[in-house]
Structure formats: C-alpha cells, structure tokens
N, C-alpha and C. Protein backbone atom coordinates (compact mmCIF):
# COMPACT_ATOMS: atom_id res chain seq x y z
N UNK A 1 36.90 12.15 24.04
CA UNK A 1 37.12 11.77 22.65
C UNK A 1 36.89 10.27 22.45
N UNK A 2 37.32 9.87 23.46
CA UNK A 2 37.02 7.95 23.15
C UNK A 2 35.78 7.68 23.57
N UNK A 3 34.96 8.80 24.03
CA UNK A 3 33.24 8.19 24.03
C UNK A 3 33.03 8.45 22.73
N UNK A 4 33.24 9.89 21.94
CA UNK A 4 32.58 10.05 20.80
C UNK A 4 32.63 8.91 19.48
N UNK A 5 33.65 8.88 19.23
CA UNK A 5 34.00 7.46 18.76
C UNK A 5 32.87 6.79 18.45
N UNK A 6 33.32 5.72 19.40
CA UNK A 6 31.46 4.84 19.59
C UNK A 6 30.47 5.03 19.22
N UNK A 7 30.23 6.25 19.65
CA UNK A 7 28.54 7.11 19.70
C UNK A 7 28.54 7.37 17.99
N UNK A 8 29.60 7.85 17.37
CA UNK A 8 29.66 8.02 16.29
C UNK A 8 28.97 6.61 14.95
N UNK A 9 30.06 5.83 16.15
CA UNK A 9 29.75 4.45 14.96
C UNK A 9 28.65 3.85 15.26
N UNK A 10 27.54 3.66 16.40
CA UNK A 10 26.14 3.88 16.57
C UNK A 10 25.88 4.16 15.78
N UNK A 11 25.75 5.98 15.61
CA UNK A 11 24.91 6.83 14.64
C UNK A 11 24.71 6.28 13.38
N UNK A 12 26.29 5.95 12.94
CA UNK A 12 26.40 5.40 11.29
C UNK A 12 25.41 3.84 11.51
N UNK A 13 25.67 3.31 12.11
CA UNK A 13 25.30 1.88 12.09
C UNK A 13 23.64 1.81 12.06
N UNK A 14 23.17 2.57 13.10
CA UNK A 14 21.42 3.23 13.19
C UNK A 14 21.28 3.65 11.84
N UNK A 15 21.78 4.20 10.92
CA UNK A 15 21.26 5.09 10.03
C UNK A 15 20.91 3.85 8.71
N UNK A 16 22.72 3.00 8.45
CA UNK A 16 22.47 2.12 7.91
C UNK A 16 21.59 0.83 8.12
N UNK A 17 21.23 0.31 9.30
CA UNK A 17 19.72 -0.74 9.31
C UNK A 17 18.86 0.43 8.98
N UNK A 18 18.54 1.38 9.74
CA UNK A 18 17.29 1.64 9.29
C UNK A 18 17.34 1.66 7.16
N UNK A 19 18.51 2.32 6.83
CA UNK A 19 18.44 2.09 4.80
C UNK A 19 18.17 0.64 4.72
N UNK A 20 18.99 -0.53 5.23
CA UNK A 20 18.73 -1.75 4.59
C UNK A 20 17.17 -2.12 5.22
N UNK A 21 16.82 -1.39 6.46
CA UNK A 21 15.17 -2.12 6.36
C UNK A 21 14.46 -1.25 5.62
N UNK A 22 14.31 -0.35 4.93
CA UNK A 22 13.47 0.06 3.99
C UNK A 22 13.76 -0.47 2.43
N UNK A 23 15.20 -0.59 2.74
CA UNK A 23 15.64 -1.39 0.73
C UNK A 23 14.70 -2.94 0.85
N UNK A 24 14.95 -3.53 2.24
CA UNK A 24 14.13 -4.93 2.65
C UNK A 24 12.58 -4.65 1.94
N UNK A 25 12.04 -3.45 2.93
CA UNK A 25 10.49 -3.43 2.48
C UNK A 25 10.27 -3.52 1.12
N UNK A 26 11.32 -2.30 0.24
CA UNK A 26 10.84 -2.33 -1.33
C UNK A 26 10.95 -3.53 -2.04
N UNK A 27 11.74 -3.85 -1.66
CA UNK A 27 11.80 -5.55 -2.15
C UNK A 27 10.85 -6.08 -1.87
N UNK A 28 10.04 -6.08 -1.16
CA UNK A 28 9.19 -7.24 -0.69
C UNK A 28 8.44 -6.69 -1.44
N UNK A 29 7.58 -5.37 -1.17
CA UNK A 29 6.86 -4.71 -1.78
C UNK A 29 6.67 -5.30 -3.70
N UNK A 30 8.18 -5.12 -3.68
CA UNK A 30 8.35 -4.98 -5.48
C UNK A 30 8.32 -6.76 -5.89
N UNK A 31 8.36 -7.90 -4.82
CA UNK A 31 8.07 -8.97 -4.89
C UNK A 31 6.52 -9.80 -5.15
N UNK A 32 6.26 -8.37 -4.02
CA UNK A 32 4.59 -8.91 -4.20
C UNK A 32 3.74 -8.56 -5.27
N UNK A 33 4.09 -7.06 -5.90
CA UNK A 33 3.57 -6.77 -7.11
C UNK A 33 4.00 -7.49 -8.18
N UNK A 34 4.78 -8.43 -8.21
CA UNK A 34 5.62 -9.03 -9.24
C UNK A 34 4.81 -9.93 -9.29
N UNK A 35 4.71 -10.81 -8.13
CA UNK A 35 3.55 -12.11 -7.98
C UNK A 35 2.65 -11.55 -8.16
N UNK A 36 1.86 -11.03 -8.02
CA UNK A 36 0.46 -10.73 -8.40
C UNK A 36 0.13 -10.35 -9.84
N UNK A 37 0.90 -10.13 -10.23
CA UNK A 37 0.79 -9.87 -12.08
C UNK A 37 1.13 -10.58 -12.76
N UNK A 38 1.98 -11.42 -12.16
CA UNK A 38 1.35 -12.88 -13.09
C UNK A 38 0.52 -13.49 -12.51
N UNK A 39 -0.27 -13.93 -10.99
CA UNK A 39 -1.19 -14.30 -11.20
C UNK A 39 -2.23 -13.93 -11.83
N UNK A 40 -2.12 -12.38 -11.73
CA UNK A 40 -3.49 -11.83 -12.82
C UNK A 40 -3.44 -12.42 -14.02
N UNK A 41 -1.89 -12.65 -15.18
CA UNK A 41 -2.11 -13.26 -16.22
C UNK A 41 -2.59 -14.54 -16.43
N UNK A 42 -2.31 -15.26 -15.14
CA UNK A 42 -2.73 -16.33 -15.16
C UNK A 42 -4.26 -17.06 -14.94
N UNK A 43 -4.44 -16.20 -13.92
CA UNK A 43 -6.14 -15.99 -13.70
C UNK A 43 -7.04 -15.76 -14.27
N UNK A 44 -6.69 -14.90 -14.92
CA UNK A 44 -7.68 -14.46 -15.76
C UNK A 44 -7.43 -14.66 -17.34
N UNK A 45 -6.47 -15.41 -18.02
CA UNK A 45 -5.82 -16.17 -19.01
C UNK A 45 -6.17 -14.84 -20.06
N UNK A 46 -5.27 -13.95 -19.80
CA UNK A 46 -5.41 -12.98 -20.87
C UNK A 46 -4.75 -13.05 -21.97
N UNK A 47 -5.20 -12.70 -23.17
CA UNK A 47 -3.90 -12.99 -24.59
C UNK A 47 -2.96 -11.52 -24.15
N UNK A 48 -2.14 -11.64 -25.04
CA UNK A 48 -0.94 -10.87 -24.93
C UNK A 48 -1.33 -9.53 -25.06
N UNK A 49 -2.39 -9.32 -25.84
CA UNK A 49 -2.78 -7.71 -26.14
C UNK A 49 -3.32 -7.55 -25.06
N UNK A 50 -4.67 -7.97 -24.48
CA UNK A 50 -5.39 -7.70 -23.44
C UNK A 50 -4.10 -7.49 -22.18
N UNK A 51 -2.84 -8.46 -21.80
CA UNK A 51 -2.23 -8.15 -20.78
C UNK A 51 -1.47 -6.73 -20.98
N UNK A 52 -1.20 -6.24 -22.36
CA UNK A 52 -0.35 -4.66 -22.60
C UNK A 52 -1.42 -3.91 -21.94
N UNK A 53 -2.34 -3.66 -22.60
CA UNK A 53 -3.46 -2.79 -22.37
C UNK A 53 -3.84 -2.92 -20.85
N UNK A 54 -4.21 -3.68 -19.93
CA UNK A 54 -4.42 -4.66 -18.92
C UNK A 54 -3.44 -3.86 -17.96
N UNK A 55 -2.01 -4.15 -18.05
CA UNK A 55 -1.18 -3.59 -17.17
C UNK A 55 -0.78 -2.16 -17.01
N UNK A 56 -1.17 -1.48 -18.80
CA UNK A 56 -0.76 -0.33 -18.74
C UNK A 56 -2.02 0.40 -17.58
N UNK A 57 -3.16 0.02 -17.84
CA UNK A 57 -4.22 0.75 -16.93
C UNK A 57 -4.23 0.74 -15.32
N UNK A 58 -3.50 -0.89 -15.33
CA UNK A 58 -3.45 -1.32 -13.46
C UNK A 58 -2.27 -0.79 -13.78
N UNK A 59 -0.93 -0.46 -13.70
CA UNK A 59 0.08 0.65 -13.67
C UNK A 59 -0.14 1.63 -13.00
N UNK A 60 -1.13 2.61 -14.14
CA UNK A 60 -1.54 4.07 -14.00
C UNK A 60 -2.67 3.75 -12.16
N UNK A 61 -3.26 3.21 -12.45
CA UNK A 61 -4.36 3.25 -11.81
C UNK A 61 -3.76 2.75 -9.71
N UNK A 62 -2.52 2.20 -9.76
CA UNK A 62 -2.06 1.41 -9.17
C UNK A 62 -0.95 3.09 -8.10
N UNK A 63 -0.50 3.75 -9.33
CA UNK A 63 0.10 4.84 -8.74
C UNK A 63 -0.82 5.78 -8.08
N UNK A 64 -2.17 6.06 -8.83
CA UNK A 64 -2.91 6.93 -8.90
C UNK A 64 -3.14 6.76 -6.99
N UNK A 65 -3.38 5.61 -6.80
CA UNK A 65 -4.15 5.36 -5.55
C UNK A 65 -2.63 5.35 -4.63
N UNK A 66 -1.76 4.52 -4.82
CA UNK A 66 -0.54 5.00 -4.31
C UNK A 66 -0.59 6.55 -3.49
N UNK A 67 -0.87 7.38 -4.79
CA UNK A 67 -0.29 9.01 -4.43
C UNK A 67 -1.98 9.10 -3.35
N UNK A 68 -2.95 8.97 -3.65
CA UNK A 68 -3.86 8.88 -2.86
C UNK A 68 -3.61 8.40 -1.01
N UNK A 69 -3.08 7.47 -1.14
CA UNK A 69 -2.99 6.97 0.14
C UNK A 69 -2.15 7.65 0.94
N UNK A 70 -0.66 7.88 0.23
CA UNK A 70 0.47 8.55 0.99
C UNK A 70 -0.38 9.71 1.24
N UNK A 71 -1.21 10.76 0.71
CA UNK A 71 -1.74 11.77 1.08
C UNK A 71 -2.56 11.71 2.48
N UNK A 72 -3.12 10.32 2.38
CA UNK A 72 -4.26 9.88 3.50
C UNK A 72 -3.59 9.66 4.90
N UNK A 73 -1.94 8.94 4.61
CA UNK A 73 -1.18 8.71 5.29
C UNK A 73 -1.05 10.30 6.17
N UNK A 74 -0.57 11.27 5.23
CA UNK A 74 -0.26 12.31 6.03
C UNK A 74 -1.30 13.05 6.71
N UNK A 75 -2.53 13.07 6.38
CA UNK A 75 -3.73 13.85 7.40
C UNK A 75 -3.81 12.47 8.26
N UNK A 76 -3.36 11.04 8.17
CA UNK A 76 -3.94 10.29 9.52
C UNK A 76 -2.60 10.90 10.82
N UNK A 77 -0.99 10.83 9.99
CA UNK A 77 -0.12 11.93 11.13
C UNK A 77 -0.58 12.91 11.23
N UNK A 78 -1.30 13.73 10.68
CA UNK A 78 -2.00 15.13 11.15
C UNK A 78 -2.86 14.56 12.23
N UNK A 79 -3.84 13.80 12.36
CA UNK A 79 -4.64 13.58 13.05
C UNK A 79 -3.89 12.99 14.46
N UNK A 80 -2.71 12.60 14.27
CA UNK A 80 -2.30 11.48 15.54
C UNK A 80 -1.86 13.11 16.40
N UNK A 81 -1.19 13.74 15.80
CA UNK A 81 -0.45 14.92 16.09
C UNK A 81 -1.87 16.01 16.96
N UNK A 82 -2.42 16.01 16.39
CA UNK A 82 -3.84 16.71 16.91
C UNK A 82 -4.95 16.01 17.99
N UNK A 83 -5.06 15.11 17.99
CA UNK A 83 -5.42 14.05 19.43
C UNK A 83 -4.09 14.31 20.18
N UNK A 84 -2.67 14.28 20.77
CA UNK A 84 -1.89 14.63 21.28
C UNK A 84 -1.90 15.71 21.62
N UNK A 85 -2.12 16.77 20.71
CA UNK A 85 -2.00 18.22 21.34
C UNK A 85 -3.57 18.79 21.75
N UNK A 86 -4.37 17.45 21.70
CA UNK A 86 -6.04 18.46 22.29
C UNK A 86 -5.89 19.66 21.30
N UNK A 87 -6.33 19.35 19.75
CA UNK A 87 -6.68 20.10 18.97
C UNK A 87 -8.30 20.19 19.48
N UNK A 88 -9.01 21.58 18.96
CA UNK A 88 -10.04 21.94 19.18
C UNK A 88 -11.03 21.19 18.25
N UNK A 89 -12.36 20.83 18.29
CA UNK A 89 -13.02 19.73 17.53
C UNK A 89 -13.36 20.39 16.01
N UNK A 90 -12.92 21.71 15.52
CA UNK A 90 -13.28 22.12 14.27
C UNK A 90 -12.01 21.42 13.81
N UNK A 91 -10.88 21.24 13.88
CA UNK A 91 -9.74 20.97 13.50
C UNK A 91 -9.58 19.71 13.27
N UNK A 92 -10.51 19.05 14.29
CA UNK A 92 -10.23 17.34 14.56
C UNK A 92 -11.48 17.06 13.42
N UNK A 93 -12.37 17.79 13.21
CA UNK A 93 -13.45 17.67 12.82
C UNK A 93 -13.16 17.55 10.94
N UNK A 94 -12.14 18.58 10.36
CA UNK A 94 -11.69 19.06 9.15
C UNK A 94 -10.60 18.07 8.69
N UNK A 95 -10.44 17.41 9.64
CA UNK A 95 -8.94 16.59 9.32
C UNK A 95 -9.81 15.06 9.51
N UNK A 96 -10.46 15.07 10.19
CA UNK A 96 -11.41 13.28 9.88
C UNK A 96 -12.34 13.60 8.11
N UNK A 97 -12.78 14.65 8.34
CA UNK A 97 -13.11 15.06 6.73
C UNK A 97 -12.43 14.99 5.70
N UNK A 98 -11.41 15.37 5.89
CA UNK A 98 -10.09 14.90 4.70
C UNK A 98 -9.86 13.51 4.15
N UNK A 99 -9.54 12.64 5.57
CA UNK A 99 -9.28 11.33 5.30
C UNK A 99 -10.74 10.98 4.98
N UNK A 100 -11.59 10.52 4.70
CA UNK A 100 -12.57 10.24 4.84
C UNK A 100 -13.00 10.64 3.40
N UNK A 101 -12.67 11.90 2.78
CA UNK A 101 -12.88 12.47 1.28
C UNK A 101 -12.08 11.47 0.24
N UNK A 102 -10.74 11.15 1.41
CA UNK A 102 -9.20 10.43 0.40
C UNK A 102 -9.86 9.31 0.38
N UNK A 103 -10.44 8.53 1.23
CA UNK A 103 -11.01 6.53 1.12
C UNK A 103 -12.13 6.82 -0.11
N UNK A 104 -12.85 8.06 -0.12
CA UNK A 104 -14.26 8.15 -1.07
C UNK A 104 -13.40 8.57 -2.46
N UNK A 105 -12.21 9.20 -2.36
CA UNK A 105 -11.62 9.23 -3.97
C UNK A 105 -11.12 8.00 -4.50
N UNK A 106 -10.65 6.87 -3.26
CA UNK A 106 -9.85 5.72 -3.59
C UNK A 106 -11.06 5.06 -4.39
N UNK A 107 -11.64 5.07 -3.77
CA UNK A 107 -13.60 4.33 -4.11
C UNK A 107 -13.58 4.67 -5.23
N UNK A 108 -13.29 5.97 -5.64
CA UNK A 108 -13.83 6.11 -7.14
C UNK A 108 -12.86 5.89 -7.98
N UNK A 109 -11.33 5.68 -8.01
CA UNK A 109 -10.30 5.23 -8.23
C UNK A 109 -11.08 4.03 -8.45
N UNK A 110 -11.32 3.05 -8.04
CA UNK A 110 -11.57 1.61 -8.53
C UNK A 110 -12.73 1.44 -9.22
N UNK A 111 -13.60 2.07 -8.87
CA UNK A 111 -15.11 2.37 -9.81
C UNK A 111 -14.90 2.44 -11.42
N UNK A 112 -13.68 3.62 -11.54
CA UNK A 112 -13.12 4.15 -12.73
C UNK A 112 -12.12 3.30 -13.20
N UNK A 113 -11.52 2.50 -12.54
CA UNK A 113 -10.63 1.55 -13.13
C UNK A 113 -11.48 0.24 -13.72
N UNK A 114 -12.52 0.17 -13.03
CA UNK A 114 -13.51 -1.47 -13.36
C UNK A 114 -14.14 -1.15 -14.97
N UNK A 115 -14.52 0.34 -14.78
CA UNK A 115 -14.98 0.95 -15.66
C UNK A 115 -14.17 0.21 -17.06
N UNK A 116 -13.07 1.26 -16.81
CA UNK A 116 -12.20 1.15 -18.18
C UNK A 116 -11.49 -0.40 -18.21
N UNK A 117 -11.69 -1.57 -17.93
CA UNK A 117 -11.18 -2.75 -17.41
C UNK A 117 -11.85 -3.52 -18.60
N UNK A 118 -13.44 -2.75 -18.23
CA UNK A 118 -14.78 -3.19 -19.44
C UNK A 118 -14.50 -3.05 -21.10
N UNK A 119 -13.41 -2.01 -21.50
CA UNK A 119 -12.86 -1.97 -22.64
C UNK A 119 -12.13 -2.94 -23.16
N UNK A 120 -11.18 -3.83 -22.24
CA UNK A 120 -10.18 -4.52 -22.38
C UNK A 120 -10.53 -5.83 -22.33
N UNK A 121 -11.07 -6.14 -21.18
CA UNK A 121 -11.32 -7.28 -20.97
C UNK A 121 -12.55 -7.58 -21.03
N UNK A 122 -13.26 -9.20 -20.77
CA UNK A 122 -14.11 -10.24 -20.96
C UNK A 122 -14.84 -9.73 -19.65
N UNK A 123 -16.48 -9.64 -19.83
CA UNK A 123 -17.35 -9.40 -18.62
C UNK A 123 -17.00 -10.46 -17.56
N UNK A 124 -16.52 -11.64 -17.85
CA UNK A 124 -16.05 -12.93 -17.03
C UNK A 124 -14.79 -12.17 -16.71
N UNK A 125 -14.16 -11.68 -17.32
CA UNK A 125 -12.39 -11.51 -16.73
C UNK A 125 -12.36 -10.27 -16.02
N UNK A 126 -13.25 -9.56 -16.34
CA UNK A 126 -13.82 -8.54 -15.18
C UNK A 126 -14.61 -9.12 -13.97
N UNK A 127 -15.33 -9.77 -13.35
CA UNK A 127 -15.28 -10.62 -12.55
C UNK A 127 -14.39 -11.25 -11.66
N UNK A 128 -14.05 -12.03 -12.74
CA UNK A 128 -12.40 -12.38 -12.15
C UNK A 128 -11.56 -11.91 -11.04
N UNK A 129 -10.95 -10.63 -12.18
CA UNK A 129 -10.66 -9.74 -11.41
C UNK A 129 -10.49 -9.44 -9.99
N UNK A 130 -12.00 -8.46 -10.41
CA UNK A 130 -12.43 -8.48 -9.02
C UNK A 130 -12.36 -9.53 -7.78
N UNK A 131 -12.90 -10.78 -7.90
CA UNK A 131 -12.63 -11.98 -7.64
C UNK A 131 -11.47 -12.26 -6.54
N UNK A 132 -10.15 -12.08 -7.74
CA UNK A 132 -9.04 -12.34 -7.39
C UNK A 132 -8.26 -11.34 -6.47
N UNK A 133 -8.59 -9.81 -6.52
CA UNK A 133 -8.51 -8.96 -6.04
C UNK A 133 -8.84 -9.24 -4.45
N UNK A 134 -10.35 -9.59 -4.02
CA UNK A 134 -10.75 -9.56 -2.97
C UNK A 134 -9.55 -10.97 -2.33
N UNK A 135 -9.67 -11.85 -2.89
CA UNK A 135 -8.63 -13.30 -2.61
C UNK A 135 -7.30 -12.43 -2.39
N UNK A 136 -6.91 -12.25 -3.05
CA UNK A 136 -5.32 -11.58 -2.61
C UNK A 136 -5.22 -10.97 -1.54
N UNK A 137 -6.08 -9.55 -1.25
CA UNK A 137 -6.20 -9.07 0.11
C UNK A 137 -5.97 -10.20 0.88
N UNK A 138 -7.40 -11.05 0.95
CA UNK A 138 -7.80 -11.82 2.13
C UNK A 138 -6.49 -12.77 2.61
N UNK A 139 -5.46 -13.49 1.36
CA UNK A 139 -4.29 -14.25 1.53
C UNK A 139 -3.65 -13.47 2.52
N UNK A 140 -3.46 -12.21 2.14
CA UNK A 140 -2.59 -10.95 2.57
C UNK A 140 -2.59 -10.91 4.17
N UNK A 141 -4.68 -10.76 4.30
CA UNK A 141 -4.68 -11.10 5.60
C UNK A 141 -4.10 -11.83 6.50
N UNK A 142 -3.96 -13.11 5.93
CA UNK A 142 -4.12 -15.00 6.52
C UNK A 142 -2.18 -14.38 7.11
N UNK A 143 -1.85 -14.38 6.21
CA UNK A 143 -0.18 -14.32 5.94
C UNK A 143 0.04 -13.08 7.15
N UNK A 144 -0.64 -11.95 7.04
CA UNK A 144 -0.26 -10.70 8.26
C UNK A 144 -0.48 -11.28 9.88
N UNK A 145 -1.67 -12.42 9.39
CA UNK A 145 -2.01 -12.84 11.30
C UNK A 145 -0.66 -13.88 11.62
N UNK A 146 -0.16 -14.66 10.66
CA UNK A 146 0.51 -15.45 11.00
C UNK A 146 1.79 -14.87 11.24
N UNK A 147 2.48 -13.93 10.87
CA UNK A 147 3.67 -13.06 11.09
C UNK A 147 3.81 -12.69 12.30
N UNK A 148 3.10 -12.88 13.10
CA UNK A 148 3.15 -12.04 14.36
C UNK A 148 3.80 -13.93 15.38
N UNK A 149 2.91 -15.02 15.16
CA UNK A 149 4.00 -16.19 15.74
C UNK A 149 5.40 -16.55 15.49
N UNK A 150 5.55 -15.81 14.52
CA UNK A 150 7.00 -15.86 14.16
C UNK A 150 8.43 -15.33 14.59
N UNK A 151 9.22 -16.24 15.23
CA UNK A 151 10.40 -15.81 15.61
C UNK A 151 10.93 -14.19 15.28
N UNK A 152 10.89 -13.09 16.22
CA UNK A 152 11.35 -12.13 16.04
C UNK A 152 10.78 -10.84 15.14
N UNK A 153 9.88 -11.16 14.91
CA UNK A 153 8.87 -10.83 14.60
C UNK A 153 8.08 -9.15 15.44
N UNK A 154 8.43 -8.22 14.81
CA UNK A 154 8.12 -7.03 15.50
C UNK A 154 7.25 -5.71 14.63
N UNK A 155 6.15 -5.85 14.84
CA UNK A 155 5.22 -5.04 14.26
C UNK A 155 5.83 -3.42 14.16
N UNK A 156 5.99 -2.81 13.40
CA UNK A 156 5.95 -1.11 13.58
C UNK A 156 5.22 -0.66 13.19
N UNK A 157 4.77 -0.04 14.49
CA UNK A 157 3.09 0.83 14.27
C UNK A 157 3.78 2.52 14.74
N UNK A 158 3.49 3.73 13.93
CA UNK A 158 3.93 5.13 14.77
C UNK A 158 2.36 4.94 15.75
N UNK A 159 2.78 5.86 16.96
CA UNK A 159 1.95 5.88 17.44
C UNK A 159 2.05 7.79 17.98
C-alpha cells in the first residue's frame, strides 16, 4: 500500500505536465498566429475593410489546411506503423499515395486562396503576401535551428 501511493502521485503528476505542455504549445501556437496578423496588417497596410474580408478568408482557409494536415499527420502514423510491421509494398505503396494526394490538396488550398486574395486585395498586396509568407516560414526556420543550443532544450519527434 505505501508503494501504491507514490506510483499513484507519479501517474497524476505525468498526466498533469504532459496537460500544461500542450496548454504551453497552444499558447505559443495562438501567440504566433496573433503576431503574424498583425504583421500581415502591417505589411501589407490594408484599410480596415480589406483586413475584415482579408482575415475572414485566411481564417477559413487557415482551418481548411489545418484539417488537411492533421489528416496527413495520421496516414504519416499509418505509414511509421507499417515500415515497423513490414507492411507488404501495395499497402506501403497506397499509404505514400495518400500523403502525397494531402501535400497536392494543400497546393491547391493556397492556389485557391491567392485566387480569392485577388478580390480583396492590391496585385502589389498580393505579392506581398506571398512575400511575407515565404519570410515568416524562413524566420520560423532561423528561430527552429537556434532552439536546439538552448539550455534544455528537447526536440519531440514520435518515432
């Protein structure tokens, strides 16, 4: 009885970091989309109508690819799961096809968003955009290599 105890308050204690490191991620998450939408307003110096219209589309368009990815997410665990178990190559073959269909819908996800972007905004602020888009990634990059010199600092990759 006085081992369980312990083991008990482990369990609870494991359960709660792992909640506060995912409440951590959304935050950050919900930090970075925060910054980036006003730099878009700022970048691309939109009037007030163009930013309603502007956000309502990157919103929609922002989930759209969201639900896209988590999908992509789950055939790439299908795939990790199937290299492990020496799936047969029709299987390995149908499941690289999947992901591979999901990056070519994301593709058209942004095709279709630049598209309708052309309604709203300035052929220059469409540019922009884009522009600023590729810059943000690339910051994104700069900022992901440097995380790793950093005190305590521990990548989670599933493998």
């Amino acid at each position: 009885m006085k081992l369980m105890i312990p083991l008990f308050i482990l369990l609870i204690l494991g359960i709660d970091l792992s909640a506060q490191a995912h409440k951590h991620k959304e935050r950050m998450q919900s930090r970075l989309e925060s910054y980036r939408k006003v730099r878009l307003m700022e970048d691309l110096n939109m009037s007030e109508d163009q930013s309603i219209q502007f956000f309502s589309r990157f919103n929609k368009q922002r989930e759209n690819i969201s639900e896209i990815v988590r999908e992509r997410g789950k055939i790439l665990s299908k795939l990790r799961n199937q290299i492990k178990s020496n799936s047969n190559q029709t299987e390995l073959e149908n499941s690289v096809k999947q992901y591979t269909d999901l990056n070519n819908k994301i593709i058209e996800q942004e095709v279709k968003f630049l598209d309708e972007l052309k309604i709203v905004l300035t052929p220059q602020q469409v540019a922009e955009y884009v522009v600023f888009q590729q810059d943000f990634r690339d910051d994104l990059k700069t900022i992901m290599q440097v995380l790793p010199n950093q005190k305590g600092f521990r990548p989670q990759r599933e493998k």
